[in-house]
Protein backbone atom coordinates (compact mmCIF):
# COMPACT_ATOMS: atom_id res chain seq x y z
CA UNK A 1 -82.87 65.22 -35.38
CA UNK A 2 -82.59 67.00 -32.21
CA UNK A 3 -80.81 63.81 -30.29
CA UNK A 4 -78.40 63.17 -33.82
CA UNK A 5 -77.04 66.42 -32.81
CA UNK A 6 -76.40 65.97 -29.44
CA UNK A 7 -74.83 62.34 -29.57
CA UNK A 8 -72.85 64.25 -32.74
CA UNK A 9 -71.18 67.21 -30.59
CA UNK A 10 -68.79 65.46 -28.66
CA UNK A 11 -67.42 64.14 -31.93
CA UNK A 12 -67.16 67.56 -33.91
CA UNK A 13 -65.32 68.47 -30.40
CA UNK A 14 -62.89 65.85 -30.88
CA UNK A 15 -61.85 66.71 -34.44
CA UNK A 16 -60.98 69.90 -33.90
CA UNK A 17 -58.28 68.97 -30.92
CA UNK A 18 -57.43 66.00 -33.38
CA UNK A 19 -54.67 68.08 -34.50
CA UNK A 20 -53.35 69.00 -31.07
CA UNK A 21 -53.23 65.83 -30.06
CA UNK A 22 -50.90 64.17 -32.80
CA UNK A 23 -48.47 66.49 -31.90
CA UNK A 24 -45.68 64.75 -30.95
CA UNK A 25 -45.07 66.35 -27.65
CA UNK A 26 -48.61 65.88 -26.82
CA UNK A 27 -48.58 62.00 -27.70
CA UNK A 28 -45.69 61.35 -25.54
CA UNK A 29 -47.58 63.13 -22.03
CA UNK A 30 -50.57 60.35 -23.32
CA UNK A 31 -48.54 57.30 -23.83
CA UNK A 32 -48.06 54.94 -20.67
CA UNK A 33 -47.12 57.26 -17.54
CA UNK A 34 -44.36 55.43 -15.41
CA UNK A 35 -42.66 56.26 -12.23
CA UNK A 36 -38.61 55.59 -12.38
CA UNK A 37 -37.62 54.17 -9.20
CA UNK A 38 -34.11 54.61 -7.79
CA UNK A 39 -31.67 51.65 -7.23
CA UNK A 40 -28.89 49.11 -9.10
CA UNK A 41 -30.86 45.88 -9.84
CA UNK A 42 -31.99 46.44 -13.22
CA UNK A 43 -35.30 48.43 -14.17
CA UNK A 44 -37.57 49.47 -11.64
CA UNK A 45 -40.85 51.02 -12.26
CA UNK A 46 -44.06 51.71 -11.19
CA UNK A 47 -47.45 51.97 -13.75
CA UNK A 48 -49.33 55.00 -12.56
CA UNK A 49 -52.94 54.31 -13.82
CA UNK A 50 -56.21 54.94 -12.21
CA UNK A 51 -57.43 53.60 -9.22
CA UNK A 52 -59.68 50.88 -9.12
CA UNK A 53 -61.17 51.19 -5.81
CA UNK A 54 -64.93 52.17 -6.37
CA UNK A 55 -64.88 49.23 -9.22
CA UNK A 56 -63.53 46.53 -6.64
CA UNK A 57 -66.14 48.35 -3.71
CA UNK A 58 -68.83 47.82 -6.20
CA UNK A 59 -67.85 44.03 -6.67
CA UNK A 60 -67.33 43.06 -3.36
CA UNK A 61 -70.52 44.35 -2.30
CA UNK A 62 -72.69 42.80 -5.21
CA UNK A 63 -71.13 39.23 -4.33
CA UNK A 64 -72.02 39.74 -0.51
CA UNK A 65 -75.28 40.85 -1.46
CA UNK A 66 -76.02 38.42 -4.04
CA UNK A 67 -74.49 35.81 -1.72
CA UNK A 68 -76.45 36.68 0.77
CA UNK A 69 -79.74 36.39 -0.94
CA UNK A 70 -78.96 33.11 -2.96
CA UNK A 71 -77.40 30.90 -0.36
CA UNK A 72 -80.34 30.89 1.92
CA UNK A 73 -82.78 30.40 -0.84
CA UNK A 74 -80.85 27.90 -2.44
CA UNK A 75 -80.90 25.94 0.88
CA UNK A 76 -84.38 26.30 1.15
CA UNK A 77 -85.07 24.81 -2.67
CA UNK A 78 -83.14 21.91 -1.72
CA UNK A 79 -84.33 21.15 1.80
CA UNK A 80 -87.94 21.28 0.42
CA UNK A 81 -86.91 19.16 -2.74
CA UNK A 82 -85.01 16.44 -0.84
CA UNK A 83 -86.60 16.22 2.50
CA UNK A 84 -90.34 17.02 1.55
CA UNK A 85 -90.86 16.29 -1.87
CA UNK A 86 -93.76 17.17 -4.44
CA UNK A 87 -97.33 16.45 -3.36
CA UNK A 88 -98.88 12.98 -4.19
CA UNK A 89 -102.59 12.79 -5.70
CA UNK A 90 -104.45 10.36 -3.08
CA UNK A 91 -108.17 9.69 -2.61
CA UNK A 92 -109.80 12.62 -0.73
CA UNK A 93 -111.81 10.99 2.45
CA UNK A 94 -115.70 12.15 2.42
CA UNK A 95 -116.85 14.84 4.03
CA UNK A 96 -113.19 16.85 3.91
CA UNK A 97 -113.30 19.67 1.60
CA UNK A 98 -109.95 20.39 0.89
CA UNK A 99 -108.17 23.84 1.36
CA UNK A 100 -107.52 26.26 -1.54
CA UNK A 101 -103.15 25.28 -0.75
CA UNK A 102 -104.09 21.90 -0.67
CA UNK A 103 -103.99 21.89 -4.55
CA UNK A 104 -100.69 22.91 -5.07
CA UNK A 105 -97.80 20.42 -6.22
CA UNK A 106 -94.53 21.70 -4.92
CA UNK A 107 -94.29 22.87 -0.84
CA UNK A 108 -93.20 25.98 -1.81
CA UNK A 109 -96.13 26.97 -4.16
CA UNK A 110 -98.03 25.53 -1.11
CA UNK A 111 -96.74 27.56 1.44
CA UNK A 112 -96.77 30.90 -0.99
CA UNK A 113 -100.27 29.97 -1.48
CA UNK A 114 -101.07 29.61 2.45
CA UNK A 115 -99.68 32.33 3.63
CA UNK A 116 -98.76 35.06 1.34
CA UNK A 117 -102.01 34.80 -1.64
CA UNK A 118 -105.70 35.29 -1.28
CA UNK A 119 -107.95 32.15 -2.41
CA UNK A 120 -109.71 32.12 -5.70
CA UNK A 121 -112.63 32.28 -3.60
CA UNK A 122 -111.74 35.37 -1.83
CA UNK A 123 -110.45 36.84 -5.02
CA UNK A 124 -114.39 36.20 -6.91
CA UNK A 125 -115.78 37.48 -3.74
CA UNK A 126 -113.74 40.39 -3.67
CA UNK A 127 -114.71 41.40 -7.27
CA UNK A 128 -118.31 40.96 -6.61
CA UNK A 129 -118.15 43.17 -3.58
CA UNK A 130 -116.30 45.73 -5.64
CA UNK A 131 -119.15 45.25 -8.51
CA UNK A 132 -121.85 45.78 -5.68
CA UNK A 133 -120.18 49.22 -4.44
CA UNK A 134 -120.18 50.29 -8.02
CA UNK A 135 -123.91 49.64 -9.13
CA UNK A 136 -124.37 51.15 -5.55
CA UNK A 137 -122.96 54.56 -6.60
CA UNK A 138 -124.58 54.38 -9.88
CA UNK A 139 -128.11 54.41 -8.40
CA UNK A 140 -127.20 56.80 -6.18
CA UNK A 141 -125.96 59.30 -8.80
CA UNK A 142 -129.17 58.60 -11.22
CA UNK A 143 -131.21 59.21 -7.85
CA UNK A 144 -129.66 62.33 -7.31
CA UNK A 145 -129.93 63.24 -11.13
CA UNK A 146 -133.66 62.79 -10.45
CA UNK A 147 -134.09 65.30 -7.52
CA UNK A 148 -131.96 67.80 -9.18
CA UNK A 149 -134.32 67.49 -12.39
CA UNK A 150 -137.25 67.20 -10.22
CA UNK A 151 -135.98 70.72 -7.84
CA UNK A 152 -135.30 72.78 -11.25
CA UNK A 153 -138.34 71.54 -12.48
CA UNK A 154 -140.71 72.56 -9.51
CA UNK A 155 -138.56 75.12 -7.98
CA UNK A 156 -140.84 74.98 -4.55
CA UNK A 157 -138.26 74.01 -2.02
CA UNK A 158 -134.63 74.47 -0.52
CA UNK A 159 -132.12 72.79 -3.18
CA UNK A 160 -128.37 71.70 -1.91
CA UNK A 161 -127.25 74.86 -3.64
CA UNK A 162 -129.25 76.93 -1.23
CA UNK A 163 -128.33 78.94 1.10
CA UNK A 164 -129.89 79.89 4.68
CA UNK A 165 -129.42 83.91 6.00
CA UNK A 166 -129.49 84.78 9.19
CA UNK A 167 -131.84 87.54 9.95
CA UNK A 168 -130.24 89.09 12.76
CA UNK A 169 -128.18 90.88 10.17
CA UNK A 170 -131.29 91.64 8.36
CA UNK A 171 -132.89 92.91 11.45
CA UNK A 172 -129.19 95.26 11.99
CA UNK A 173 -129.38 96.72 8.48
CA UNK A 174 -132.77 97.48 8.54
CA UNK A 175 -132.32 99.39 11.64
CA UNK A 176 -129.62 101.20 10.86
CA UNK A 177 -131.69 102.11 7.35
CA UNK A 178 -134.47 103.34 9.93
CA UNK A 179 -132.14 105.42 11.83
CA UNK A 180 -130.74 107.13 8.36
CA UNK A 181 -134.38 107.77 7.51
CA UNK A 182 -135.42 109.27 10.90
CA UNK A 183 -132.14 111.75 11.14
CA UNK A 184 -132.48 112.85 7.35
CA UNK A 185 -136.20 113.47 8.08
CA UNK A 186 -138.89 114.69 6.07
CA UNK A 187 -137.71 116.57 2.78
């Protein structure tokens, strides 16, 4: 209801100025603006409307960019369709093991394949490494569930949670404690 209103405003704007502007005074200053030029020959005049300028910017520099994209690739689609062709299916000779772009049809899909895309082969591998890593962390974190059950349990050792002291502060304190003692005395 919330976005009703807001797309409504403008309009409840509008209708109260509707008044305003069928004044007759007002609807001439909105109808066509013209600039009278002097001279004899008949009627001279000059539209004044907005300017253009950002709207033809905007155009010309879409068509150079789009121009500059498509002709190059367009060239490239037809040199590889008319001078190379699709692939043809031929007897593979024994012992050759053909590479993972070698299966591709058109020389473009072969070259994206080549250069720019990993191998399904590299792709399976890379899974399975990323599977490894992951049961890898898993047995870690059950080990190290285990010695934290096992530490609470037992309670005979240093734990990660603990902390060493040093005792030279120890040894400071309990000097100055000794010190306190021996000027308060014996009371």
């Amino acid at each position: 209801m919330v976005g009703w209103s807001r797309l409504l405003s403008p309009a409840v704007k509008f209708a109260n100025y509707r008044a305003v502007l069928q004044d007759p005074a007002c609807r001439n200053a909105l109808q066509q603006q013209l600039r009278r030029m002097g001279g004899d020959h008949g009627h001279h005049h000059m539209t004044i409307k907005p300017s253009r300028f950002q709207w033809d910017k905007f155009k010309d520099l879409m068509h150079f960019y789009v121009m500059l994209g498509v002709i190059p690739v367009t060239a490239l689609i037809l040199y590889s369709n008319i001078f190379i062709g699709p692939a043809k299916l031929s007897e593979i000779p024994e012992g050759y093991e053909p590479k993972h772009w070698e299966y591709e049809k058109h020389p473009i899909s072969r070259f994206i394949s080549r250069y720019m895309l990993n191998s399904e082969q590299q792709n399976y591998e890379k899974s399975l490494h990323y599977l490894f890593e992951e049961n890898e962390k898993a047995q870690i974190r059950l080990l190290e569930d285990e010695v934290r059950r096992k530490m609470s349990e037992r309670n005979d050792y240093q734990a990660y949670y603990y902390r060493p002291s040093v005792a030279k502060y120890h040894r400071v304190s309990k000097e100055a404690a000794e010190e306190l003692e021996a000027l308060r005395g014996d009371n």
